[in-house]
C-alpha atoms as a PDB file:
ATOM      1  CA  UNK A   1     261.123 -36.180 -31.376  1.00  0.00           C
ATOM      2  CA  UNK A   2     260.173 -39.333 -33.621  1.00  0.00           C
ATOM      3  CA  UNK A   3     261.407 -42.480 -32.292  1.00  0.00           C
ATOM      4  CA  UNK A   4     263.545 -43.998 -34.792  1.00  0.00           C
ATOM      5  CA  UNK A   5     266.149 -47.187 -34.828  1.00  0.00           C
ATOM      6  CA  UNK A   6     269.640 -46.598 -34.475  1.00  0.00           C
ATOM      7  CA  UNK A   7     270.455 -47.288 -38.051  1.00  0.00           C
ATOM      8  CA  UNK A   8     268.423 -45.438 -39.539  1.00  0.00           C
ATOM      9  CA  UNK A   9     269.908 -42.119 -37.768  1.00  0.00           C
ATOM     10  CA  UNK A  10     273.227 -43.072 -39.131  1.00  0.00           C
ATOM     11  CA  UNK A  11     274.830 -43.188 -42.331  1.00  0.00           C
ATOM     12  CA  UNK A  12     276.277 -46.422 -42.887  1.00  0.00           C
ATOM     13  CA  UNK A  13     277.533 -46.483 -46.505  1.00  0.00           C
ATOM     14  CA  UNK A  14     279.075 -49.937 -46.786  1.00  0.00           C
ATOM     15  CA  UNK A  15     277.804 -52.762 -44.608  1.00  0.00           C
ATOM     16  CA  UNK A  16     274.732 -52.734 -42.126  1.00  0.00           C
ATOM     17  CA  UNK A  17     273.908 -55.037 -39.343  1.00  0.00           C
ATOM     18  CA  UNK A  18     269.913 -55.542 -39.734  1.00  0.00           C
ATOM     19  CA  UNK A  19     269.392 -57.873 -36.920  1.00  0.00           C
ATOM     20  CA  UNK A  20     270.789 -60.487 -35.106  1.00  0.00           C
ATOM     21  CA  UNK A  21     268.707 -63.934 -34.873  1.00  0.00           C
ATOM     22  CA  UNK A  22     268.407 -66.913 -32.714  1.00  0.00           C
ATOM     23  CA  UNK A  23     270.913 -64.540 -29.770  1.00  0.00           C
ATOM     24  CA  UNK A  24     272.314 -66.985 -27.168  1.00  0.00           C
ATOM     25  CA  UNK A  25     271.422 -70.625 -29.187  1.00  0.00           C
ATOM     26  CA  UNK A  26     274.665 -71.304 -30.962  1.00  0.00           C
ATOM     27  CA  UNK A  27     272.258 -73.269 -33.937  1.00  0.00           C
ATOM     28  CA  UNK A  28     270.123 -70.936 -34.415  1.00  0.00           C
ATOM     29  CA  UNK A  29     272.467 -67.464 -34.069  1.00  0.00           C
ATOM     30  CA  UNK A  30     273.609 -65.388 -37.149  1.00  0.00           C
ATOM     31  CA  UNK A  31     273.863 -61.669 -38.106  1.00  0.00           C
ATOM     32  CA  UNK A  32     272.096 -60.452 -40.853  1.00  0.00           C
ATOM     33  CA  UNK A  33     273.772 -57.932 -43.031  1.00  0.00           C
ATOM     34  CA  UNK A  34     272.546 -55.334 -45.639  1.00  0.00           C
ATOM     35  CA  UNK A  35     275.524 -54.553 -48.512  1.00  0.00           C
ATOM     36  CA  UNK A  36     274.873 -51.300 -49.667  1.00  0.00           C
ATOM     37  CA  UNK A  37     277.961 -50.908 -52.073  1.00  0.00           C
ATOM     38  CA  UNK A  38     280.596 -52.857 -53.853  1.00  0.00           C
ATOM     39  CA  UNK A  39     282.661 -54.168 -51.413  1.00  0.00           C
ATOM     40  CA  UNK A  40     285.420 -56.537 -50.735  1.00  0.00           C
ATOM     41  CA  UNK A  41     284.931 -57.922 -47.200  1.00  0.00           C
ATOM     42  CA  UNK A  42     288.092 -58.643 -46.422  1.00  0.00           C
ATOM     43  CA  UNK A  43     287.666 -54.979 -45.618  1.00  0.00           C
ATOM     44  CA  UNK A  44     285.789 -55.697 -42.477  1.00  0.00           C
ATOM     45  CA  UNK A  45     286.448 -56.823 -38.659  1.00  0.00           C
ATOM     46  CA  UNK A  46     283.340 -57.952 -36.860  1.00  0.00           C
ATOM     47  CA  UNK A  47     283.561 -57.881 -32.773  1.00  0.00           C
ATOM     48  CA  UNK A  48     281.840 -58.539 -29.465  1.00  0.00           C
ATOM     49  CA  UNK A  49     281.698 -56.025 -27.294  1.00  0.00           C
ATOM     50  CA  UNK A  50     279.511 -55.594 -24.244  1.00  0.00           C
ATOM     51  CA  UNK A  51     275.520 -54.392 -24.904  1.00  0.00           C
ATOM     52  CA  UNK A  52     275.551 -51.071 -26.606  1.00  0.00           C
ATOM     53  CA  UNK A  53     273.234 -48.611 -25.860  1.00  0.00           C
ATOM     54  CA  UNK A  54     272.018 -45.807 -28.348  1.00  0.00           C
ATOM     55  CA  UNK A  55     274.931 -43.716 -27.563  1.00  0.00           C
ATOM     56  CA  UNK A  56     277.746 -45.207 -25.467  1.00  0.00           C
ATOM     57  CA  UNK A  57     280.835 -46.647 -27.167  1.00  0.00           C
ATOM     58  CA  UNK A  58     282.491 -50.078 -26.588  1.00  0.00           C
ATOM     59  CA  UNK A  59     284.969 -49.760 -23.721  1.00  0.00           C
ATOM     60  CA  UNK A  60     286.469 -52.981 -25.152  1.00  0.00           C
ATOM     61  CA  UNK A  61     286.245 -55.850 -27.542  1.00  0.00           C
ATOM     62  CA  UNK A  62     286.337 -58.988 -26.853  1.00  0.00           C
ATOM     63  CA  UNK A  63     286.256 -61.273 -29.773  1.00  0.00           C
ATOM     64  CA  UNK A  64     287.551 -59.355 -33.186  1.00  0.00           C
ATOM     65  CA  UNK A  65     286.908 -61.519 -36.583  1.00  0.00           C
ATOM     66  CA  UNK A  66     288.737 -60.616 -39.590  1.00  0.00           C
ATOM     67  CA  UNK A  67     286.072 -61.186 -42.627  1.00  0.00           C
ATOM     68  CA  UNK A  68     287.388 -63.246 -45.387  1.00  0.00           C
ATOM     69  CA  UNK A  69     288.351 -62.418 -49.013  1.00  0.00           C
ATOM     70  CA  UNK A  70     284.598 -62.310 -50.973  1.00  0.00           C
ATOM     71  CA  UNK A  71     283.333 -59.712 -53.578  1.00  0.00           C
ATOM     72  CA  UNK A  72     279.879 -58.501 -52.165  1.00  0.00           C
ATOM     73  CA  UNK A  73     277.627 -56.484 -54.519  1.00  0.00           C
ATOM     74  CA  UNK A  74     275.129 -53.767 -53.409  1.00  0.00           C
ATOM     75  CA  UNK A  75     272.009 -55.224 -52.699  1.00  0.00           C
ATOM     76  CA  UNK A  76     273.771 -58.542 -51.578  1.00  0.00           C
ATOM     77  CA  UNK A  77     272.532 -60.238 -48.185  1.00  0.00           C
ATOM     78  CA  UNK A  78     275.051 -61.692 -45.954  1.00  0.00           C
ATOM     79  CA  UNK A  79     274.160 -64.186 -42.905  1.00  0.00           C
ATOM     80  CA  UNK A  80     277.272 -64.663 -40.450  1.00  0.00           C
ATOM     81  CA  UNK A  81     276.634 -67.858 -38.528  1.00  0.00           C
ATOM     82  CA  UNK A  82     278.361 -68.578 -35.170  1.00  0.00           C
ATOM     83  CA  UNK A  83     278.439 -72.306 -35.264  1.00  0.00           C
ATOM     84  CA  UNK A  84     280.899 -73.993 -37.887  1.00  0.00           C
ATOM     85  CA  UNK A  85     279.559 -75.181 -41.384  1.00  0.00           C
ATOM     86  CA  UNK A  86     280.541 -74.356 -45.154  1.00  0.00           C
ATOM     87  CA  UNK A  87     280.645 -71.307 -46.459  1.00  0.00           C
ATOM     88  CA  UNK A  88     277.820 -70.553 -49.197  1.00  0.00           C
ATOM     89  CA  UNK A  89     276.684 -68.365 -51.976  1.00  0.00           C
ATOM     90  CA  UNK A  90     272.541 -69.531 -51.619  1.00  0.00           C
ATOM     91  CA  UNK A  91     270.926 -67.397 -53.880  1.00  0.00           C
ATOM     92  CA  UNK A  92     274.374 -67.423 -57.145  1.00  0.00           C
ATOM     93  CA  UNK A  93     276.151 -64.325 -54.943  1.00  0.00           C
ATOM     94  CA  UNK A  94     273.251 -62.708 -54.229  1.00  0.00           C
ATOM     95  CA  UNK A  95     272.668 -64.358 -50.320  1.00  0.00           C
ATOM     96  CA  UNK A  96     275.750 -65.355 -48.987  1.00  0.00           C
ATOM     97  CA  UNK A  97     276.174 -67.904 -46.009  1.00  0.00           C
ATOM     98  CA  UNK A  98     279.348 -67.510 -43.532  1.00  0.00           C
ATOM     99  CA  UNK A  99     280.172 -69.625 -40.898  1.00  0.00           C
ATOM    100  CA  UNK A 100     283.110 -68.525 -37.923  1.00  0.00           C
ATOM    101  CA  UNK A 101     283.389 -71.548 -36.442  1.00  0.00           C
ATOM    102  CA  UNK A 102     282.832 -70.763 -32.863  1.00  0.00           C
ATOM    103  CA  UNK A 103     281.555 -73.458 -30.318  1.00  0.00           C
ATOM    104  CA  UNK A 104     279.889 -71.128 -27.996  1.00  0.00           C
ATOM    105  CA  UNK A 105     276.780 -68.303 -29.097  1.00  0.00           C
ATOM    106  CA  UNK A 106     278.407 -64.824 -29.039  1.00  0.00           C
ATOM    107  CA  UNK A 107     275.366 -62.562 -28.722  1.00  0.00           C
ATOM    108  CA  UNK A 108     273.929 -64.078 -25.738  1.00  0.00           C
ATOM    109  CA  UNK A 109     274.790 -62.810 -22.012  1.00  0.00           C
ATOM    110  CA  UNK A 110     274.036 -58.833 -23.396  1.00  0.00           C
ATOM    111  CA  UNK A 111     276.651 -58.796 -26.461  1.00  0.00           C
ATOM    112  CA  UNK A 112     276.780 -56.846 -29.154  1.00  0.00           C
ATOM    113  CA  UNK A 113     277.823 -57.245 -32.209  1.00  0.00           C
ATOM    114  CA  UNK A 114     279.991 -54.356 -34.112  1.00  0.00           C
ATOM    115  CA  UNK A 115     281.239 -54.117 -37.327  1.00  0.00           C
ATOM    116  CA  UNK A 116     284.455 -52.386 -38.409  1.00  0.00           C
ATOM    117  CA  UNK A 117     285.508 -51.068 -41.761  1.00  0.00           C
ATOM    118  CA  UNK A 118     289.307 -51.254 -41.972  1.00  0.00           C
ATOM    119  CA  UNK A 119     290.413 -48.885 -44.563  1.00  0.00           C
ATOM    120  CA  UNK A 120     294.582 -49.508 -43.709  1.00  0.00           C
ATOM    121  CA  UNK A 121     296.313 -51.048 -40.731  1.00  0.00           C
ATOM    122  CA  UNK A 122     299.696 -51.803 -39.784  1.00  0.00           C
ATOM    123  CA  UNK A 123     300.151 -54.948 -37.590  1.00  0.00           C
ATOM    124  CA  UNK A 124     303.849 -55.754 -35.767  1.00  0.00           C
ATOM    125  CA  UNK A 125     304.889 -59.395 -36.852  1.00  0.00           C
ATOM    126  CA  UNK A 126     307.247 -61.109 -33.967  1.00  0.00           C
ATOM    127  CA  UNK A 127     310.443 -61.972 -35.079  1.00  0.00           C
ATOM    128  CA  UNK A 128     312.373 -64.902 -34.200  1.00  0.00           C
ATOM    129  CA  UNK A 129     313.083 -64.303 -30.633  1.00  0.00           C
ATOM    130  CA  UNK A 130     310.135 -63.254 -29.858  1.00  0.00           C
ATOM    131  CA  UNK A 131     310.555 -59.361 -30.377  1.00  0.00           C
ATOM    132  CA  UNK A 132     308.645 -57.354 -32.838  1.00  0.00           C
ATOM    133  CA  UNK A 133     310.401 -56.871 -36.062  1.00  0.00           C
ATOM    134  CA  UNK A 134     308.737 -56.454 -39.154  1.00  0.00           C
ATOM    135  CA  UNK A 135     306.040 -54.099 -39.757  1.00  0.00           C
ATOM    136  CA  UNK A 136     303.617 -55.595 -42.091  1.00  0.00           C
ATOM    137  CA  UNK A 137     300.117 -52.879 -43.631  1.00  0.00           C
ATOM    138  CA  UNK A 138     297.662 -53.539 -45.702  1.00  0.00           C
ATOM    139  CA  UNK A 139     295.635 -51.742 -47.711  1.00  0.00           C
ATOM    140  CA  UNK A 140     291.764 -52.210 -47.884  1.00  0.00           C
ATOM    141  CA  UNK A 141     290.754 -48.361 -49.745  1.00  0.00           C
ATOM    142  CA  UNK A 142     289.781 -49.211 -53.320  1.00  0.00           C
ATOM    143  CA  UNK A 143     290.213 -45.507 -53.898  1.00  0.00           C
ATOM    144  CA  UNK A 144     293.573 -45.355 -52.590  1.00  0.00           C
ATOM    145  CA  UNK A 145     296.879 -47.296 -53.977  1.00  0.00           C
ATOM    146  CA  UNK A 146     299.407 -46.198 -51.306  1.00  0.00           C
ATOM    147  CA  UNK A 147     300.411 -48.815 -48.870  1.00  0.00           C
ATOM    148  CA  UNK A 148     300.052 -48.618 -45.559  1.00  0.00           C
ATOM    149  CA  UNK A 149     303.225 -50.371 -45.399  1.00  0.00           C
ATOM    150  CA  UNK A 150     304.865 -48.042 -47.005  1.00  0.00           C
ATOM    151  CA  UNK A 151     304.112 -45.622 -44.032  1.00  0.00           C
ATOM    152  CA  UNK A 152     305.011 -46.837 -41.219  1.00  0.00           C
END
């Protein structure tokens, strides 16, 4: 059997991590990503979980980043810095540069990086005192107009 990378024996029909560069130097660390439809990314979650090997699963996450609210068209490049900085389009929407914020490299000490599509969730909102309340969904599916809200 051919040797192959691990994303290219998957089908990954939104978003693709290509490679992650500068792993373990917080100025120099950022996530390359292939867009390979219309998207919205608020659509996404991108965590840490511990090394990943061809094919084990994350036993847990440790960091989870909700992506923000930008239109990403197929063929778009995204970069996902770990350090803080302003948020850019480099190339007029066709590179995008995003910035979490984080004071510490995330890919460093055998981390992985893995990227979620979030088609609906439901979250529980705490209540005044303290005690879950209100059940608040959203609704990321483009193809769907039910509410995950609406659900629950």
């Amino acid at each position: 059997m051919e040797n192959v990378k691990l994303h290219e024996d998957l089908n990954f029909e939104t978003l693709e991590i290509e490679r992650v560069h500068g792993a373990g130097d917080l100025d120099k660390e950022c996530i390359e990503i292939s867009v390979n439809e219309n998207c919205d990314l608020k659509g996404f979650l991108l965590g840490v979980t511990p090394k990943l090997h061809r094919w084990q699963y994350p036993s847990h996450i440790e960091t989870a980043i909700w992506l923000p609210v930008l239109d990403l068209k197929k063929g778009n490049e995204l970069l996902i810095w770990t350090k803080e900085g302003i948020d850019t389009d480099v190339n007029n929407t066709s590179r995008w540069q995003l910035f979490i914020g984080h004071n510490e490299a995330l890919w460093g000490q055998g981390n992985s990086p893995i990227l979620f599509e979030i088609r609906r969730y439901v979250a529980y909102v705490p209540g005044e005192d303290g005690i879950p309340k209100v059940v608040s969904g959203g609704n990321f599916d483009s193809h769907k107009e039910d509410d995950a809200a609406g659900k629950a």
